[in-house]
N, C-alpha and C. Protein backbone atom coordinates (compact mmCIF):
# COMPACT_ATOMS: atom_id res chain seq x y z
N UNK A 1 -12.38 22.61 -14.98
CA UNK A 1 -11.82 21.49 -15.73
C UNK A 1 -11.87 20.25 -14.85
N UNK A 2 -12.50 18.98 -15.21
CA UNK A 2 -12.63 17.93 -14.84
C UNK A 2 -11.13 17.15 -14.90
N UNK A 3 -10.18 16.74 -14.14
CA UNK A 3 -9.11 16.09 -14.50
C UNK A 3 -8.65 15.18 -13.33
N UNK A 4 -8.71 14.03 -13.85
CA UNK A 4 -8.07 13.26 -12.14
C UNK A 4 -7.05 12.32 -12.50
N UNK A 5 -6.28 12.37 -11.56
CA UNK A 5 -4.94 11.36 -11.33
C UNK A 5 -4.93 10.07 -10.79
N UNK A 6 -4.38 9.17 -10.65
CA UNK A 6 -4.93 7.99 -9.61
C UNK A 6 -3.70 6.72 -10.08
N UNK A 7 -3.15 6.33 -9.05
CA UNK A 7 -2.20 5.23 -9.35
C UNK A 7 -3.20 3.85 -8.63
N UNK A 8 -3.27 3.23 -9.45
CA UNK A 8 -3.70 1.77 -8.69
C UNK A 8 -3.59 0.44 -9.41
N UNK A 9 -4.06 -0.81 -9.02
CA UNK A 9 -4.00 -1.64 -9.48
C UNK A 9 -5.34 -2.29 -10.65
N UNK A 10 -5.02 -3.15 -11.56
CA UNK A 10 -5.75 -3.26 -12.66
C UNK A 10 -7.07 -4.45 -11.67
N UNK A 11 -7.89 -4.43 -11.95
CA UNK A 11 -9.00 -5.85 -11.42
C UNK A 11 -9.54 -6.59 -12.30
N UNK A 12 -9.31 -6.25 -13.79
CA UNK A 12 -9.68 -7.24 -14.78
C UNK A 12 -8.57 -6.77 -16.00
N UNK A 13 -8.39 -8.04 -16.70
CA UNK A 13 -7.78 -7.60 -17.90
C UNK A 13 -8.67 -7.08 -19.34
N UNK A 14 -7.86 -5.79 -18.91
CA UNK A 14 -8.36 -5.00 -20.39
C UNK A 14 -9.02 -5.93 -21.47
N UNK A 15 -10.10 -5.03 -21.97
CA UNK A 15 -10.88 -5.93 -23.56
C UNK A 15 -11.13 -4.66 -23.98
N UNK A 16 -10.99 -4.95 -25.42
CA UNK A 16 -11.04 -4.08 -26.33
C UNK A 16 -12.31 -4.46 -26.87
N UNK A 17 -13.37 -3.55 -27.07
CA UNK A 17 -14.50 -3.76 -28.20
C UNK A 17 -14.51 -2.89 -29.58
N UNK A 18 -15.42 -2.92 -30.08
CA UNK A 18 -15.51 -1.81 -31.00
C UNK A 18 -16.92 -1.47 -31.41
N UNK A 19 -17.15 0.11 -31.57
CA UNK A 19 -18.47 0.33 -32.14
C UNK A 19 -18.64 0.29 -33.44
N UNK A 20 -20.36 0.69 -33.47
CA UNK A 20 -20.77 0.19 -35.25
C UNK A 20 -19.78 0.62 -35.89
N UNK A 21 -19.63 2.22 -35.64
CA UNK A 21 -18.30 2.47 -37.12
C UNK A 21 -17.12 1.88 -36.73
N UNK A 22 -16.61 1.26 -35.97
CA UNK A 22 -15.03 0.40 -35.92
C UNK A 22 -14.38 1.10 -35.22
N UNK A 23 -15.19 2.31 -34.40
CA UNK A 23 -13.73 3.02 -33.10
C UNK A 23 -13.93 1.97 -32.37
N UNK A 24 -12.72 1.85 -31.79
CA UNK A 24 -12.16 0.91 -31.21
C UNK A 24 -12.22 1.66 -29.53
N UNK A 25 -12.74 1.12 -28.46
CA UNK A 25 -12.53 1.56 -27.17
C UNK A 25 -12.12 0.38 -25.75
N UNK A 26 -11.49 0.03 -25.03
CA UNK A 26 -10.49 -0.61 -24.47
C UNK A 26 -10.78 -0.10 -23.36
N UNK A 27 -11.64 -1.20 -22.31
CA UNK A 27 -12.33 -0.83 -21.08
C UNK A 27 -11.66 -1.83 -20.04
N UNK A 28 -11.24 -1.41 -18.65
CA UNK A 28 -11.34 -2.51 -17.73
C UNK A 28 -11.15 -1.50 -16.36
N UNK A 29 -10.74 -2.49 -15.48
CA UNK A 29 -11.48 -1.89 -14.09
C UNK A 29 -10.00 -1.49 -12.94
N UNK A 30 -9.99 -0.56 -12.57
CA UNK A 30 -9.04 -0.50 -11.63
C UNK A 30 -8.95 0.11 -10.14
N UNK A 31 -8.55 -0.31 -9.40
CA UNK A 31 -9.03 -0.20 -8.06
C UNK A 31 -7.61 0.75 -7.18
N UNK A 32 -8.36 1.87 -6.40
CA UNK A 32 -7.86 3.00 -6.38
C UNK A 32 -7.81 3.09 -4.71
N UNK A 33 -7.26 3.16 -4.14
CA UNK A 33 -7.40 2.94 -2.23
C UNK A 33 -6.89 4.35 -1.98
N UNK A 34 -7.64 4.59 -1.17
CA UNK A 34 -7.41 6.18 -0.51
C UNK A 34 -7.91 5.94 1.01
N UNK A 35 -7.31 6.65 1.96
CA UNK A 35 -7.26 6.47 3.72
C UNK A 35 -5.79 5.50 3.70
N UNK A 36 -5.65 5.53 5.02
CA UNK A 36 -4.67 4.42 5.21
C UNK A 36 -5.37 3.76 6.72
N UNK A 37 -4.51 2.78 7.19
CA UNK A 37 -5.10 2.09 8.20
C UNK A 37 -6.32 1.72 8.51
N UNK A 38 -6.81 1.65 9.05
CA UNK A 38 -8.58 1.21 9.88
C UNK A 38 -9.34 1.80 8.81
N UNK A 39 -9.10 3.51 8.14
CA UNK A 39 -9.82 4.42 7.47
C UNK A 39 -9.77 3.99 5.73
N UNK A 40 -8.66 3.04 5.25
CA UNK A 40 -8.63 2.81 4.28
C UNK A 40 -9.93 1.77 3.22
N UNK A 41 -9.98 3.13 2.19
CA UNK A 41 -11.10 2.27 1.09
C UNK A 41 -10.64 2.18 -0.26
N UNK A 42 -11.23 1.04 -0.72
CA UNK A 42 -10.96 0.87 -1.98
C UNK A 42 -11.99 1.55 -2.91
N UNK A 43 -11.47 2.09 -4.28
CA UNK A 43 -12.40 2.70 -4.85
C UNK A 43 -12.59 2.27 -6.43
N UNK A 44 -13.16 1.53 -7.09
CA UNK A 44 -13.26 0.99 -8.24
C UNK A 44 -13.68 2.05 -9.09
N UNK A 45 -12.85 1.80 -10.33
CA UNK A 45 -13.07 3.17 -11.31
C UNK A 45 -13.18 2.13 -12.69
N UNK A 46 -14.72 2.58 -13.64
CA UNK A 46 -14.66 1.61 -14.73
C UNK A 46 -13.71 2.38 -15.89
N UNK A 47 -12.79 2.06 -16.08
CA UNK A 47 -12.13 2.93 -17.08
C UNK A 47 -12.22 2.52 -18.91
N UNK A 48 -12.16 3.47 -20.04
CA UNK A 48 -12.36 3.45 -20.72
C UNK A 48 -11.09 4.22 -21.63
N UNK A 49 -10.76 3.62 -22.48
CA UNK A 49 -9.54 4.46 -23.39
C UNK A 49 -10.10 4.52 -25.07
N UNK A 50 -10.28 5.39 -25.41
CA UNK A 50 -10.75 5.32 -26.82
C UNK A 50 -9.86 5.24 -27.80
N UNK A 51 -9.60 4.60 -28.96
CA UNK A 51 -8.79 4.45 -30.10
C UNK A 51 -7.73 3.43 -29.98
N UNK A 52 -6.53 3.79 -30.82
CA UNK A 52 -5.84 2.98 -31.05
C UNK A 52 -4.55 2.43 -29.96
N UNK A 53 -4.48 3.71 -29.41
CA UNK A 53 -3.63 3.58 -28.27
C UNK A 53 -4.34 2.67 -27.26
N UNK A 54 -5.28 2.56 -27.37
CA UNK A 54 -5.99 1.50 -26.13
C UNK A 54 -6.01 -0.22 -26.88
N UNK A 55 -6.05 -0.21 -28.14
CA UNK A 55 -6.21 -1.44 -28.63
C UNK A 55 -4.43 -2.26 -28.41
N UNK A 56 -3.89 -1.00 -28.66
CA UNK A 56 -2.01 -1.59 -28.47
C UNK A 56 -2.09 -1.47 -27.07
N UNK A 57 -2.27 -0.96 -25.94
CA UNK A 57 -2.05 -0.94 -24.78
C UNK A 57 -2.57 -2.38 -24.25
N UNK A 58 -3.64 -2.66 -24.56
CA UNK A 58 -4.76 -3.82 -23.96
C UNK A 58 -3.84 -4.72 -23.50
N UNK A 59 -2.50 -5.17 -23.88
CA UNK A 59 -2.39 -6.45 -23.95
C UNK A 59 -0.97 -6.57 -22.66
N UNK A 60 -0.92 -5.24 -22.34
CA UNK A 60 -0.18 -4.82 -21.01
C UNK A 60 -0.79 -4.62 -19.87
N UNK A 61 -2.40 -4.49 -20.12
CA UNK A 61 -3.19 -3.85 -19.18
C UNK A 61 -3.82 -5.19 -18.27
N UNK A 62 -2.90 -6.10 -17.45
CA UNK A 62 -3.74 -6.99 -16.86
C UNK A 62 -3.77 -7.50 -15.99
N UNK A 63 -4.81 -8.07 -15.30
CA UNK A 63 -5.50 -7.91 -13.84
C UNK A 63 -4.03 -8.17 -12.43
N UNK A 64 -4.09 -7.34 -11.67
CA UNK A 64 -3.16 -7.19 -10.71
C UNK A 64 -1.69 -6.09 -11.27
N UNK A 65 -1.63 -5.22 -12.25
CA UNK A 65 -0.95 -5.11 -12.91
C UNK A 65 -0.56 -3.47 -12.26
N UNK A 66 0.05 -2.52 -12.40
CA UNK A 66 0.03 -1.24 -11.71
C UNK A 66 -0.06 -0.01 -12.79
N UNK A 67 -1.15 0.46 -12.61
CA UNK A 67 -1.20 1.65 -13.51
C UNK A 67 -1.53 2.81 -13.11
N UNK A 68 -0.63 3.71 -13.71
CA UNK A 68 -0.85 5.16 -13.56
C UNK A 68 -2.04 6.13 -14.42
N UNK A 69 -3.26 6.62 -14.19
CA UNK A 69 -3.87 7.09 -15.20
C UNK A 69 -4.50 8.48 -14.79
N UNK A 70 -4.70 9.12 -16.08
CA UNK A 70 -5.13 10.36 -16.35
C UNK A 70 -6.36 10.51 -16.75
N UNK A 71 -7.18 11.13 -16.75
CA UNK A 71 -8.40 11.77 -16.89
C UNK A 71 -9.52 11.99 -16.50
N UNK A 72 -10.83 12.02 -17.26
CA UNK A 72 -12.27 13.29 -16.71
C UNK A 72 -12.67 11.72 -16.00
N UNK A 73 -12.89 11.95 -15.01
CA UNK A 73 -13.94 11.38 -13.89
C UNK A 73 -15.31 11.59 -13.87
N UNK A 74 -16.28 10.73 -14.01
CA UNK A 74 -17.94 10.79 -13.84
C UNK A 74 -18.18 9.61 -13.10
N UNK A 75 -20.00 9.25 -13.77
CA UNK A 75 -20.51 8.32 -12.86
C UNK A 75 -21.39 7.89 -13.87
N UNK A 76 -21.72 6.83 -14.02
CA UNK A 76 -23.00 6.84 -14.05
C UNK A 76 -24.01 4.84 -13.41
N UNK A 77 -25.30 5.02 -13.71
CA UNK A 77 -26.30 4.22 -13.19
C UNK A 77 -27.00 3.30 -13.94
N UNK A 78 -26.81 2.27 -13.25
CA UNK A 78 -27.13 0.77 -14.39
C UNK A 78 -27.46 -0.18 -12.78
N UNK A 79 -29.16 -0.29 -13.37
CA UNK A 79 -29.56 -1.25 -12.19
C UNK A 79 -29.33 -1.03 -10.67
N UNK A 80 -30.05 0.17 -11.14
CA UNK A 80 -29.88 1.02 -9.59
C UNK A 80 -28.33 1.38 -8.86
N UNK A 81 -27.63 0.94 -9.33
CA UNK A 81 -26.15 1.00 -8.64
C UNK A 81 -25.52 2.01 -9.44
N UNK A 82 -25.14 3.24 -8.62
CA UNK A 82 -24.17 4.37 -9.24
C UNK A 82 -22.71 3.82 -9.06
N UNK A 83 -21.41 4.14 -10.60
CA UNK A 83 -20.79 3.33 -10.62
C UNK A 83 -19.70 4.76 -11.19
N UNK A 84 -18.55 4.73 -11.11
CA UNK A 84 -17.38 5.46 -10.98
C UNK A 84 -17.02 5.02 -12.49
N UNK A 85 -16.93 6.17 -13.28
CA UNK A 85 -15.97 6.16 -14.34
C UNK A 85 -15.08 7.13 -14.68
N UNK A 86 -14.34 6.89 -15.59
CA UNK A 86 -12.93 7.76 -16.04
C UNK A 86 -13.04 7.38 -17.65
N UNK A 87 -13.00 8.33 -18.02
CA UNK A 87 -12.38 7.97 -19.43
C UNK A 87 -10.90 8.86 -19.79
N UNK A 88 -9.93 7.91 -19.69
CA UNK A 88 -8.74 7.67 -19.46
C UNK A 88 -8.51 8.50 -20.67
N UNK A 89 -7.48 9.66 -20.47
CA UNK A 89 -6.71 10.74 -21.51
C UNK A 89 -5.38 9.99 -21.49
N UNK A 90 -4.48 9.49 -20.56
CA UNK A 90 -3.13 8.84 -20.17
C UNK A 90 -3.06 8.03 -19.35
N UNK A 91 -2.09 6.89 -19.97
CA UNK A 91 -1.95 5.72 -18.96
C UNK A 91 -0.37 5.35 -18.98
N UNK A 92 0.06 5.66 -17.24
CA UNK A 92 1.21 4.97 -17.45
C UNK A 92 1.46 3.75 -16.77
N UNK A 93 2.41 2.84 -17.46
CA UNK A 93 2.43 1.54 -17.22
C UNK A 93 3.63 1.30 -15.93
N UNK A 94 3.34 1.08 -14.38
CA UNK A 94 3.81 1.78 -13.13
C UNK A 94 4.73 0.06 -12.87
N UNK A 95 3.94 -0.60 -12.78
CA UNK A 95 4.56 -2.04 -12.90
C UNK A 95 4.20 -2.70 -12.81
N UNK A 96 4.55 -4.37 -12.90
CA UNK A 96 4.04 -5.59 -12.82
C UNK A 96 2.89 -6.01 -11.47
N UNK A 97 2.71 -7.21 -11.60
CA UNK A 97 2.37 -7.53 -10.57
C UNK A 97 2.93 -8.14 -9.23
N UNK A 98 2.68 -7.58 -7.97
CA UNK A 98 2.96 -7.85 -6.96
C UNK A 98 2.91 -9.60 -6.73
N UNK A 99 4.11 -10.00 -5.71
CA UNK A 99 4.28 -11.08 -5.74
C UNK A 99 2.75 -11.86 -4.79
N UNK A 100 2.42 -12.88 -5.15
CA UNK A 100 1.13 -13.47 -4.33
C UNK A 100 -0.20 -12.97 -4.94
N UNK A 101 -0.04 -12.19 -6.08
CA UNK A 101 -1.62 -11.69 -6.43
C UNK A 101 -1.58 -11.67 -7.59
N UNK A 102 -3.06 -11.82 -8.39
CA UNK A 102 -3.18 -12.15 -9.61
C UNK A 102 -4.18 -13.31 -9.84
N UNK A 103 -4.71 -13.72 -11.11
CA UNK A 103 -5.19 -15.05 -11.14
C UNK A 103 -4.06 -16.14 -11.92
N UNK A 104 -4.34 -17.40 -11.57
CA UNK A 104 -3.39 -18.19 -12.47
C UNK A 104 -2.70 -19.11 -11.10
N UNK A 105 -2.54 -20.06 -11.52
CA UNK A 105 -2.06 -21.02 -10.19
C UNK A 105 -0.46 -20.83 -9.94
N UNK A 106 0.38 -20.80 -9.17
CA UNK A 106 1.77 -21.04 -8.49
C UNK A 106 2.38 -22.21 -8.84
N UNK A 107 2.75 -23.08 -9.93
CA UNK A 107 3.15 -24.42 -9.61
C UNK A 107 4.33 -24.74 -8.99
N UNK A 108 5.02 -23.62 -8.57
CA UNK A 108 6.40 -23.35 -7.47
C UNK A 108 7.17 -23.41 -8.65
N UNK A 109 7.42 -23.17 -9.64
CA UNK A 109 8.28 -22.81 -10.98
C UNK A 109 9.04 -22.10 -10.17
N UNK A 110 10.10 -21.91 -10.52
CA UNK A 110 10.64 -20.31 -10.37
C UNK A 110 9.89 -19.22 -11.45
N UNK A 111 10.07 -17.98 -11.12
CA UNK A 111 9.77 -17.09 -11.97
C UNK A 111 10.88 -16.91 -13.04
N UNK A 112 10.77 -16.57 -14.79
CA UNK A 112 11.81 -16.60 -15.42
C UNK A 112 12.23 -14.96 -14.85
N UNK A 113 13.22 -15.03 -15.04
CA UNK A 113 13.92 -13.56 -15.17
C UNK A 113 14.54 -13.07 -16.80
N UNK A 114 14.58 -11.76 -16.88
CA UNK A 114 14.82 -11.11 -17.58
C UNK A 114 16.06 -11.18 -17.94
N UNK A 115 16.82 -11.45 -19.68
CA UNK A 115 18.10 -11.60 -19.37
C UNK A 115 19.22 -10.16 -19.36
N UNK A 116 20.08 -10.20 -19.05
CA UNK A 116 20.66 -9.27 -18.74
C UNK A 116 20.99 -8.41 -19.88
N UNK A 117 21.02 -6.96 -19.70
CA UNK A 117 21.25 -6.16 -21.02
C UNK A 117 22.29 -5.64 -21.19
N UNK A 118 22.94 -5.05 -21.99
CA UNK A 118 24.58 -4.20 -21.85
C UNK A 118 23.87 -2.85 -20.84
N UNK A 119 22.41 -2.25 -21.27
CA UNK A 119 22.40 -1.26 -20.85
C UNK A 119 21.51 -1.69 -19.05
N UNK A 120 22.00 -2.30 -18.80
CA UNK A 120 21.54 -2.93 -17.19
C UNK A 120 22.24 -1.95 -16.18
N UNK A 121 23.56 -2.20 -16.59
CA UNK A 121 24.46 -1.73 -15.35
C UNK A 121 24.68 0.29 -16.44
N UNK A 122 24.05 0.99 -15.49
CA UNK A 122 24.48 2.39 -15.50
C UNK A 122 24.90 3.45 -15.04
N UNK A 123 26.47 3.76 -16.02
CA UNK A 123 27.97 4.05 -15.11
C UNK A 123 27.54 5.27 -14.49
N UNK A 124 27.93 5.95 -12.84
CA UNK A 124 27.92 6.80 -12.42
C UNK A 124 28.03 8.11 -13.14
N UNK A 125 27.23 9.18 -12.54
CA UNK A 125 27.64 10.47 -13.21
C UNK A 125 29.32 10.88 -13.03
N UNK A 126 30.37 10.65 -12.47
CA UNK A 126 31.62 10.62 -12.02
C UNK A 126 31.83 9.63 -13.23
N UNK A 127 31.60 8.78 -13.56
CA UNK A 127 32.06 8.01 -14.39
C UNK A 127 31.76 8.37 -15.84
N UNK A 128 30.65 9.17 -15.87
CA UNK A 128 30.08 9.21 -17.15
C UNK A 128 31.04 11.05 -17.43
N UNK A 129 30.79 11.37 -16.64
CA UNK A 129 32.01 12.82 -16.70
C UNK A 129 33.34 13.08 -16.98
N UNK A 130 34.06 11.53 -16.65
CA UNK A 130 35.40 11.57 -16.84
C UNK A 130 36.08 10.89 -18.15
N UNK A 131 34.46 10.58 -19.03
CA UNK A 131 34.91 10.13 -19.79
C UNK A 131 35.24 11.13 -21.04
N UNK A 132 34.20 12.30 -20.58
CA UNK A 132 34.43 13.73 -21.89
C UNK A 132 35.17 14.51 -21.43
N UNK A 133 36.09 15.55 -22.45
CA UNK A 133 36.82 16.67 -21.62
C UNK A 133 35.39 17.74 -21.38
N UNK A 134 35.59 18.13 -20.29
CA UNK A 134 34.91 19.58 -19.48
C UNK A 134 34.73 20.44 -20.92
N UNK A 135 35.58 20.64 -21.73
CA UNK A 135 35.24 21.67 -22.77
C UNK A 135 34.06 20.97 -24.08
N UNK A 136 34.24 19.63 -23.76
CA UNK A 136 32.97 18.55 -24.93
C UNK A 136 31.69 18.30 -24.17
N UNK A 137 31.52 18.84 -22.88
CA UNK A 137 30.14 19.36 -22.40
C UNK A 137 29.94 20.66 -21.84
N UNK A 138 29.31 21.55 -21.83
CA UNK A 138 29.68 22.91 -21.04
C UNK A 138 28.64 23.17 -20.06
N UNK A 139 27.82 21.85 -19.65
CA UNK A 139 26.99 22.27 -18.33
C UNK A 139 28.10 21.34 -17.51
N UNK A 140 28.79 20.58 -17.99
CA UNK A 140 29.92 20.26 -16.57
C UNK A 140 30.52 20.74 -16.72
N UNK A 141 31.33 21.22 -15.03
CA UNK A 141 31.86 21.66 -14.62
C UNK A 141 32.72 20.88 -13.86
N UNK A 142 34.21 21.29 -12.86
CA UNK A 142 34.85 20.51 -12.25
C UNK A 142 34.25 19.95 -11.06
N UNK A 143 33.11 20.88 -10.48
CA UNK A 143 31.97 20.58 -9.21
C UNK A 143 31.62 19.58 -9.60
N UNK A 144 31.22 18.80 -11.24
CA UNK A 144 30.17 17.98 -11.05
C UNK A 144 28.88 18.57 -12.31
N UNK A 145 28.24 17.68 -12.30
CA UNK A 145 27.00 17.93 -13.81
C UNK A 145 26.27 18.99 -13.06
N UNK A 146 25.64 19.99 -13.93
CA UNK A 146 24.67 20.68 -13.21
C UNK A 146 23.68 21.12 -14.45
């Protein structure tokens, strides 16, 4: 079974095309570093997501961005250059972009922030325990959740 894992960063923002019959497939590029120190390389993977989940994803998927992805790994050759692909079974969305990278200019804005939610702050397990009796959950116990 062909299956590969790989957390890295996005290098172009996702585009969605579509073939003659209208499947829809959602390609872009992400760059994969393996070694560390002196030994470290970067490894570009052209990735590909087929259907609909890639046409709704696209618009999360973009350049400098952190993604987690799943699937069959190949290769193939265009103009003499052998080139790394994946066609992506799962993608998880790992996080934003790192501060200083990306395209798009700095105009020293601040960055907006996110506004605050009720569900932001979340109460301790001690807190969240003392609010049921021991007999209205029965995996706690007086030790503690288990």
């Amino acid at each position: 079974m062909n299956n590969y894992n790989a957390i890295g960063r996005v290098g172009r923002d996702a585009v969605t095309r579509y073939t003659q019959a209208g499947k829809p497939v959602t390609g872009w590029a992400l760059a994969v570093d393996k070694g560390w120190g002196d030994n470290k390389q970067t490894v570009w993977l052209d990735c590909s997501l087929w259907g609909e989940r890639g046409e709704k994803l696209a618009q999360h998927i973009t350049k400098g961005s952190q993604l987690g992805v799943t699937g069959e790994i190949g290769t193939r050759e265009h103009d003499g250059k052998t080139y790394v692909t994946l066609d992506v079974r799962d993608v998880t969305l790992v996080g934003g972009k790192q501060e200083g990278n990306g395209g798009g200019s700095n105009s020293g804005a601040p960055a907006r922030q996110r506004p605050a939610r009720a569900t932001d702050s979340v109460p301790s397990a001690a807190e969240t325990a003392s609010e049921f009796a021991d007999d209205d959950i029965p995996f706690v116990t007086k030790f503690g959740p288990f």
